[in-house]
Protein backbone atom coordinates (compact mmCIF):
# COMPACT_ATOMS: atom_id res chain seq x y z
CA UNK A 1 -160.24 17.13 -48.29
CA UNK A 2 -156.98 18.11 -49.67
CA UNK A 3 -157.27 17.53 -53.43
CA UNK A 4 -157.06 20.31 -55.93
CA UNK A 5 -155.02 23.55 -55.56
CA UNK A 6 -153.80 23.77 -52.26
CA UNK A 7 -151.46 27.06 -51.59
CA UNK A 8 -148.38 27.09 -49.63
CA UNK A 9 -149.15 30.52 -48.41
CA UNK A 10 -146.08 33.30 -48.08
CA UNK A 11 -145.84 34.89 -44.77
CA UNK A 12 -146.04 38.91 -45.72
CA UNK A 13 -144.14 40.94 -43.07
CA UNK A 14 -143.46 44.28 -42.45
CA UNK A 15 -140.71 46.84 -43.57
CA UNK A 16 -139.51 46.56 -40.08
CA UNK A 17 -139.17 42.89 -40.29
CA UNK A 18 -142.56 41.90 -37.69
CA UNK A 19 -145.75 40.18 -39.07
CA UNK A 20 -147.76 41.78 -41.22
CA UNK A 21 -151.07 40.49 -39.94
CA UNK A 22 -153.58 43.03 -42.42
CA UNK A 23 -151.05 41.48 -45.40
CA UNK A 24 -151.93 38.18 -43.88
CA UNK A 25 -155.50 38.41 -44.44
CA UNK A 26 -155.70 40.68 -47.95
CA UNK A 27 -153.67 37.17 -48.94
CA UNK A 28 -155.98 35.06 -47.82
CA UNK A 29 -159.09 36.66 -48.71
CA UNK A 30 -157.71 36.87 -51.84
CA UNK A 31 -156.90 32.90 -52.22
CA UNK A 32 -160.58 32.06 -51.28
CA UNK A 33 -162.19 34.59 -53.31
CA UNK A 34 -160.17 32.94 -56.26
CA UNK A 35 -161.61 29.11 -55.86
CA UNK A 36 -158.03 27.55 -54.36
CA UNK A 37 -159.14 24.09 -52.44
CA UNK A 38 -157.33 24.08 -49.44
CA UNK A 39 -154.67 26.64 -47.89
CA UNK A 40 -151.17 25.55 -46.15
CA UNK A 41 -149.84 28.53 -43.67
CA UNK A 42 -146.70 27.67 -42.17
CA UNK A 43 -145.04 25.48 -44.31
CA UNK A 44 -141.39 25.98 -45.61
CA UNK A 45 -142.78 28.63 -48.40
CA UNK A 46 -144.11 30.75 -45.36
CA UNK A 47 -140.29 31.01 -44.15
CA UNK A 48 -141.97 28.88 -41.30
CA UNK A 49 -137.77 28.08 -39.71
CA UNK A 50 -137.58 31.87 -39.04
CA UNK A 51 -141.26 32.31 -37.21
CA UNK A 52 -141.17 32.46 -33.57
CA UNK A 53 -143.60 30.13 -31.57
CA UNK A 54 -146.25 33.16 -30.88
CA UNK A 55 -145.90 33.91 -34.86
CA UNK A 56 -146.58 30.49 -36.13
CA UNK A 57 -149.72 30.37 -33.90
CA UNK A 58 -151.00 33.11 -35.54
CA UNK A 59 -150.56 33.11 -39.03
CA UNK A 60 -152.77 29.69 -38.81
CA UNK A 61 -155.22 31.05 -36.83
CA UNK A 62 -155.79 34.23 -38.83
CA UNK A 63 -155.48 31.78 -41.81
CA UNK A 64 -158.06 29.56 -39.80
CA UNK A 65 -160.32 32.36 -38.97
CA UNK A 66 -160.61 33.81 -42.63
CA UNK A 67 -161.12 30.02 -43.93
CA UNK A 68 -163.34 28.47 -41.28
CA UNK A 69 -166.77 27.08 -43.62
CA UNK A 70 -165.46 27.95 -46.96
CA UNK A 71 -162.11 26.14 -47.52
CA UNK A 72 -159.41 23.69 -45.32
CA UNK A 73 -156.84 24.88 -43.67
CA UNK A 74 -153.36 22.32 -43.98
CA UNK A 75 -151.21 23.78 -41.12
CA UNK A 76 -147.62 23.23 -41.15
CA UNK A 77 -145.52 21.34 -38.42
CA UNK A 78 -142.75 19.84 -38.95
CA UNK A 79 -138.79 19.52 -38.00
CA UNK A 80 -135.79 17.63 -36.55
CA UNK A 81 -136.79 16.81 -33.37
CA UNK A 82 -140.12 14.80 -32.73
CA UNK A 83 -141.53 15.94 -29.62
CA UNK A 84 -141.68 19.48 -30.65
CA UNK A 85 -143.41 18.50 -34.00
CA UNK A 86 -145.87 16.72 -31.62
CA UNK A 87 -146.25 19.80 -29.13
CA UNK A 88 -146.72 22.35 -32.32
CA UNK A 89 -149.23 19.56 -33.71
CA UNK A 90 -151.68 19.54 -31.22
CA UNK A 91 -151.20 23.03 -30.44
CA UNK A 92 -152.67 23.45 -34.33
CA UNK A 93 -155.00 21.14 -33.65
CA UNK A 94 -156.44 22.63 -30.79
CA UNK A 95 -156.73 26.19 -32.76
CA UNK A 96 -158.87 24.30 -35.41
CA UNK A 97 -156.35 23.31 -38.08
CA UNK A 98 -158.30 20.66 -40.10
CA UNK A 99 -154.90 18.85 -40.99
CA UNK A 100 -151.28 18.71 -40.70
CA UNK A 101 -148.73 19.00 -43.50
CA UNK A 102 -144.76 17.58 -41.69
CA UNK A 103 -141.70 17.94 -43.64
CA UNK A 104 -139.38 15.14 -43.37
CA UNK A 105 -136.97 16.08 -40.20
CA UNK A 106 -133.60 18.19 -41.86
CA UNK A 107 -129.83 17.50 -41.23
CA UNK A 108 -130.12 15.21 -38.90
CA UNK A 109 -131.09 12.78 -42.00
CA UNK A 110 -133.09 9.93 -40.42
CA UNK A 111 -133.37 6.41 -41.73
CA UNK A 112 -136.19 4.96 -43.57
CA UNK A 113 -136.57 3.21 -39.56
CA UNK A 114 -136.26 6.36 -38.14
CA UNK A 115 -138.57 8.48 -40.52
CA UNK A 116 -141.24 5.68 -40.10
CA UNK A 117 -141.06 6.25 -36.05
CA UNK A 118 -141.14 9.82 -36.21
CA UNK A 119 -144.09 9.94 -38.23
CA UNK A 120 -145.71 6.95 -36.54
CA UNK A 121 -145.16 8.97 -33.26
CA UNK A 122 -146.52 12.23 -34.35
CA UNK A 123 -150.06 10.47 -36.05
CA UNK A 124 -150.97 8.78 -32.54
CA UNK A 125 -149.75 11.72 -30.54
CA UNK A 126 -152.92 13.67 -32.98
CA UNK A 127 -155.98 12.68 -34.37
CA UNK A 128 -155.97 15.21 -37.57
CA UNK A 129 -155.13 13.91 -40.98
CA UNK A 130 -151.35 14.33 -41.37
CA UNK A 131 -149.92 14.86 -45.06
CA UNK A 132 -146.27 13.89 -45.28
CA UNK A 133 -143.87 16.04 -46.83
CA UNK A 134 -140.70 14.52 -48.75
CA UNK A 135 -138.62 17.16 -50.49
CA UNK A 136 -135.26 15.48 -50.67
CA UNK A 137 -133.42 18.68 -52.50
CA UNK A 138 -134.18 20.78 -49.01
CA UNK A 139 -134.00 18.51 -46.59
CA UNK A 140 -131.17 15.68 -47.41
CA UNK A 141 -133.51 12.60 -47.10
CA UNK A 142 -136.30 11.21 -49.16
CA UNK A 143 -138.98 8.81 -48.06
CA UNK A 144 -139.33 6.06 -49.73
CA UNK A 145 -142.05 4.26 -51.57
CA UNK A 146 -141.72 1.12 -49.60
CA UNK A 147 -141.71 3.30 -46.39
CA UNK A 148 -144.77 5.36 -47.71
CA UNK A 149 -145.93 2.02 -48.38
CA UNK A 150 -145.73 1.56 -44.79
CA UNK A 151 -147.07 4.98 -42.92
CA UNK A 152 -149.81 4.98 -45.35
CA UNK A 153 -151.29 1.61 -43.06
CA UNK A 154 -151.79 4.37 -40.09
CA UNK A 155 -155.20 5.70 -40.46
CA UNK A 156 -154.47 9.31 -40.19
CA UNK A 157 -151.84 9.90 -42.49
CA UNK A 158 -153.97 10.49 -45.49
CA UNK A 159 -151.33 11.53 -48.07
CA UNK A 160 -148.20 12.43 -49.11
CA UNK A 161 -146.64 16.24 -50.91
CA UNK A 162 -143.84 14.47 -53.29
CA UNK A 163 -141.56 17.03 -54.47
CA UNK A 164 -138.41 14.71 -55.17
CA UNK A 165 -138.62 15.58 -58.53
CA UNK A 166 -138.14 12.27 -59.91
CA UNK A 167 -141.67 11.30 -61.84
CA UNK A 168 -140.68 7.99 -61.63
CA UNK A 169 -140.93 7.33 -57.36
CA UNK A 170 -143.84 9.43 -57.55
CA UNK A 171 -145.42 6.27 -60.22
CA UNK A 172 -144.04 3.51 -57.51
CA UNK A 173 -146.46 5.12 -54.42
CA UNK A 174 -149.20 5.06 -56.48
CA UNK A 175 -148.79 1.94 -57.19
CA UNK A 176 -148.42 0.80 -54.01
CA UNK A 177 -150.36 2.89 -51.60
CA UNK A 178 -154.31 2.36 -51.10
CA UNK A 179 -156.61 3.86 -53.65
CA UNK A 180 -157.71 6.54 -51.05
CA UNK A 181 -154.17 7.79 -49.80
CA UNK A 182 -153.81 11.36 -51.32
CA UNK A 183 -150.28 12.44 -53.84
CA UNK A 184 -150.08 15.28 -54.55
CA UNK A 185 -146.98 17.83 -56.73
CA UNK A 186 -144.77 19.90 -54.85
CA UNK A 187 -143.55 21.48 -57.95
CA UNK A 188 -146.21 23.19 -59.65
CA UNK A 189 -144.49 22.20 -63.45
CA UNK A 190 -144.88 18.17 -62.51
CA UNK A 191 -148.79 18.63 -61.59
CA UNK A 192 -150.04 17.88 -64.50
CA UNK A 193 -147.67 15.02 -65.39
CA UNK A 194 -148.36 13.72 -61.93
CA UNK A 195 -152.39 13.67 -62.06
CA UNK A 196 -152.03 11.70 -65.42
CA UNK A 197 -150.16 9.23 -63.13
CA UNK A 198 -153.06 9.35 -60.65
CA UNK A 199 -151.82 11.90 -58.12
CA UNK A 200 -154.79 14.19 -56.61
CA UNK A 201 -153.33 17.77 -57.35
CA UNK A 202 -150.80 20.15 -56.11
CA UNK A 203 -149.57 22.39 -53.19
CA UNK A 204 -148.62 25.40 -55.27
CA UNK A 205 -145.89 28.06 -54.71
CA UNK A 206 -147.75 29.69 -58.26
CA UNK A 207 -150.65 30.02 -56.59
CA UNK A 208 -149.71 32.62 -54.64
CA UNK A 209 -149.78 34.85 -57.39
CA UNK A 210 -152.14 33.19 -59.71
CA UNK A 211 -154.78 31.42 -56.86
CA UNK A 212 -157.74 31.29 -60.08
CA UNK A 213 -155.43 29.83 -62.43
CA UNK A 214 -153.21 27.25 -61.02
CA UNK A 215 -157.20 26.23 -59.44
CA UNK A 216 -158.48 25.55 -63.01
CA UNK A 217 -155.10 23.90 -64.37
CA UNK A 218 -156.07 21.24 -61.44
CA UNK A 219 -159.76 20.94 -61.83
CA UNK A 220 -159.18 20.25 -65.57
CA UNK A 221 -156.50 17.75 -64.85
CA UNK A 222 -158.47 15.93 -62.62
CA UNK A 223 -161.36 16.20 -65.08
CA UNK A 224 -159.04 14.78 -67.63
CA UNK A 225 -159.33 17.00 -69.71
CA UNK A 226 -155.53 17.56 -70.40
CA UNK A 227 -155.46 19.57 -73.45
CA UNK A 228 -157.46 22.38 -71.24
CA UNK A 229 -155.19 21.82 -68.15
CA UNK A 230 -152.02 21.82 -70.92
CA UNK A 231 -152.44 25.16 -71.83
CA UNK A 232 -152.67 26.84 -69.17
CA UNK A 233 -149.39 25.03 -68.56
CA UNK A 234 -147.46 26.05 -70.78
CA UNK A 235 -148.63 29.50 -70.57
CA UNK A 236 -147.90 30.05 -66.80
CA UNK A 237 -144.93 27.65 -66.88
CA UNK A 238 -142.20 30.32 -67.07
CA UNK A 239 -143.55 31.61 -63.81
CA UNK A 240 -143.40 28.13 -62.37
CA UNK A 241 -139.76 28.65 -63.34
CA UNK A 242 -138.49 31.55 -62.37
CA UNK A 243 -139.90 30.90 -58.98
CA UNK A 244 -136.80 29.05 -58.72
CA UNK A 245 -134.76 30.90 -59.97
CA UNK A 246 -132.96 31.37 -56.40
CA UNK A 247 -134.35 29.65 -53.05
CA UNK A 248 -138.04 29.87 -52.43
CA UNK A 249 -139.60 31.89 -51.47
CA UNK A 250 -137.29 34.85 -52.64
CA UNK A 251 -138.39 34.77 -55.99
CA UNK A 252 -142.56 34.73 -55.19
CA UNK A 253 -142.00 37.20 -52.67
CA UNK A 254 -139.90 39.26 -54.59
CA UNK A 255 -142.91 38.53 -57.89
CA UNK A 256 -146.12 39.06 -55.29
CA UNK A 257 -144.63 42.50 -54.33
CA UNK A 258 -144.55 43.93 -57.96
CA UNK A 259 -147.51 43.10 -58.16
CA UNK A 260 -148.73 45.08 -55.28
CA UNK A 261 -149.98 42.30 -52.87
CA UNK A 262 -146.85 42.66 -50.29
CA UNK A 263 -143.84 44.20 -49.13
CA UNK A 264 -140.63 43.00 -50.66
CA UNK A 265 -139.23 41.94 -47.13
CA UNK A 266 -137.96 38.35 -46.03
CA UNK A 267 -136.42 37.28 -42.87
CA UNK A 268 -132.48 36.26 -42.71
CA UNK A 269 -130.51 34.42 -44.48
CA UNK A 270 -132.82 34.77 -47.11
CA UNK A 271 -132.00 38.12 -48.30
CA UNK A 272 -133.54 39.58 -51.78
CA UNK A 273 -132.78 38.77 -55.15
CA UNK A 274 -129.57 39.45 -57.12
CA UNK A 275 -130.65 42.42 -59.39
CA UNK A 276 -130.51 40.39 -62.51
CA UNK A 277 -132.54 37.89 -61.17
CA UNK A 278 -135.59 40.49 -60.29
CA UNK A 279 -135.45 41.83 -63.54
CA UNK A 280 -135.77 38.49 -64.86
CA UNK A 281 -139.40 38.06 -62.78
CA UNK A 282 -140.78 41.40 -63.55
CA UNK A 283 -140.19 40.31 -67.40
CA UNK A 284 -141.78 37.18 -66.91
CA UNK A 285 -144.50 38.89 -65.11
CA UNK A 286 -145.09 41.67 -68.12
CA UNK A 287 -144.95 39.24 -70.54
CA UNK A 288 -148.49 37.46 -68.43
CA UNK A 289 -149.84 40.84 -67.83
CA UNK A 290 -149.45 40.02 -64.20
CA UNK A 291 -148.21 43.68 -63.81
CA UNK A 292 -148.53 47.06 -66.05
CA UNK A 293 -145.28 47.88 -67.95
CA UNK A 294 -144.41 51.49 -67.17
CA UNK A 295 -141.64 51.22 -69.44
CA UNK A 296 -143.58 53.10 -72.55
CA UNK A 297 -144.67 56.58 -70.33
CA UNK A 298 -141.10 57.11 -69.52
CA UNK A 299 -139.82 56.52 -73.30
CA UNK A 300 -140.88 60.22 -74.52
């Protein structure tokens, strides 16, 4: 079920800093119309820490709503403390979610022991496939292979979003979890390297802007044909850069509203981009004819 392009939606809010619910569901429209596979609201890219309860609710069931029939819906839960991941789990169940996407708890830095209980807990307090979520840069702890070895046993934890970064761990799960269990990139510039190794796809920060083309870069890969899925690579892959270029999701946001599709607003402490760091994305975005240079009416 989750296999592809997944996207790790934004959450589009007002000037006045609220929920921008019509944003919401131009986005979403706008990833199914383009062939994406699955859709994650909530997750860390949708500035999930700074949602209230009520808000988190409804970005997945709009998101639910719009994709009910025609593609998954991956809803984020996750945290530091266990019983509220549970309580926010089967609240997302109950709304429809078709699975669950949990970043590793933050700061509080479990052990391997401790991250195997917490996600133990969570799959039998909820029947929905869980994905787990290990991005070590983010959260200061990594899980494992031998402990992925070891959640992958419970039936409902399906898969795993690996975006340590290191190529290498990603090889050792897949050569040690069950044929079936799902790995997929959480950096859209190791998907394709990753897929050679076996993984299953990608959920994409790109895709955001480019839902149609991060879609086919995966459907090639996982066709094998690389030398298709290599170019659009390398093309797109100074966008999968400069997405980077500070703390997600400032520099999508900041990308998806020159090109029209949102308001450049994000919720504190993320604050916008430093000035030379915008101009840098609105070159990298002329130069894919992602937006319209105006640069040339106001030479004469």
């Amino acid at each position: 079920m989750f296999t592809g392009t997944g996207t790790a939606l934004v959450t589009p809010f007002r000037t006045d800093g609220s929920l921008d619910e019509a944003a919401l569901r131009r986005l979403v429209r706008r990833q199914i119309d383009a062939g994406v596979d699955f859709l994650v609201p909530c997750g860390t890219t949708g500035e999930s820490p700074t949602l209230t309860h009520e808000e988190h609710l409804r970005v997945v069931q709009i998101t639910i709503e719009l994709a009910k029939g025609k593609v998954p819906v991956l809803a984020g839960a996750g945290g530091y403390n266990t019983a509220e991941v549970i309580a926010l789990a089967r609240e997302l169940a109950a709304l429809g979610a078709d699975g669950i996407l949990s970043v590793t708890p933050y700061y509080n830095k479990p052990t391997q022991e401790g991250l195997f209980q917490h996600y133990r807990a969570i799959a039998q307090a909820v029947s929905l496939p869980i994905v787990l979520y290990s991005v070590q840069g983010r959260t200061g702890v990594n899980i494992e292979p031998a402990t992925v070895k070891r959640l992958a046993q419970i039936e409902n934890i399906i898969g795993i979003k690996e975006a340590s970064g290191n190529l290498s761990q990603m090889a050792a799960i897949l050569n040690t979890v069950p044929e079936d269990f799902i790995v997929v990139s959480g950096d859209d510039a190791i998907t394709l390297p990753l897929t050679a190794l076996g993984g299953r796809g990608v959920i994409s920060v790109a895709s955001n802007e480019i839902p149609a083309e991060m879609s086919q870069l995966t459907r090639l890969a996982l066709r094998g044909d690389y030398a298709g899925a290599r170019a659009i690579h390398r093309r797109y892959h100074p966008l999968m850069e400069i997405n980077f270029v500070e703390s997600n999701p400032i520099p999508v946001k900041a990308a998806m509203a020159e090109m029209g599709l949102l308001e450049p607003v994000w919720r504190l402490p993320l604050v916008p981009p430093k000035a030379e760091n915008q101009a840098r994305i609105g070159a990298v975005l002329e130069s894919l004819g992602l937006v319209k240079r105006v640069h040339a009416a106001c030479a004469n």
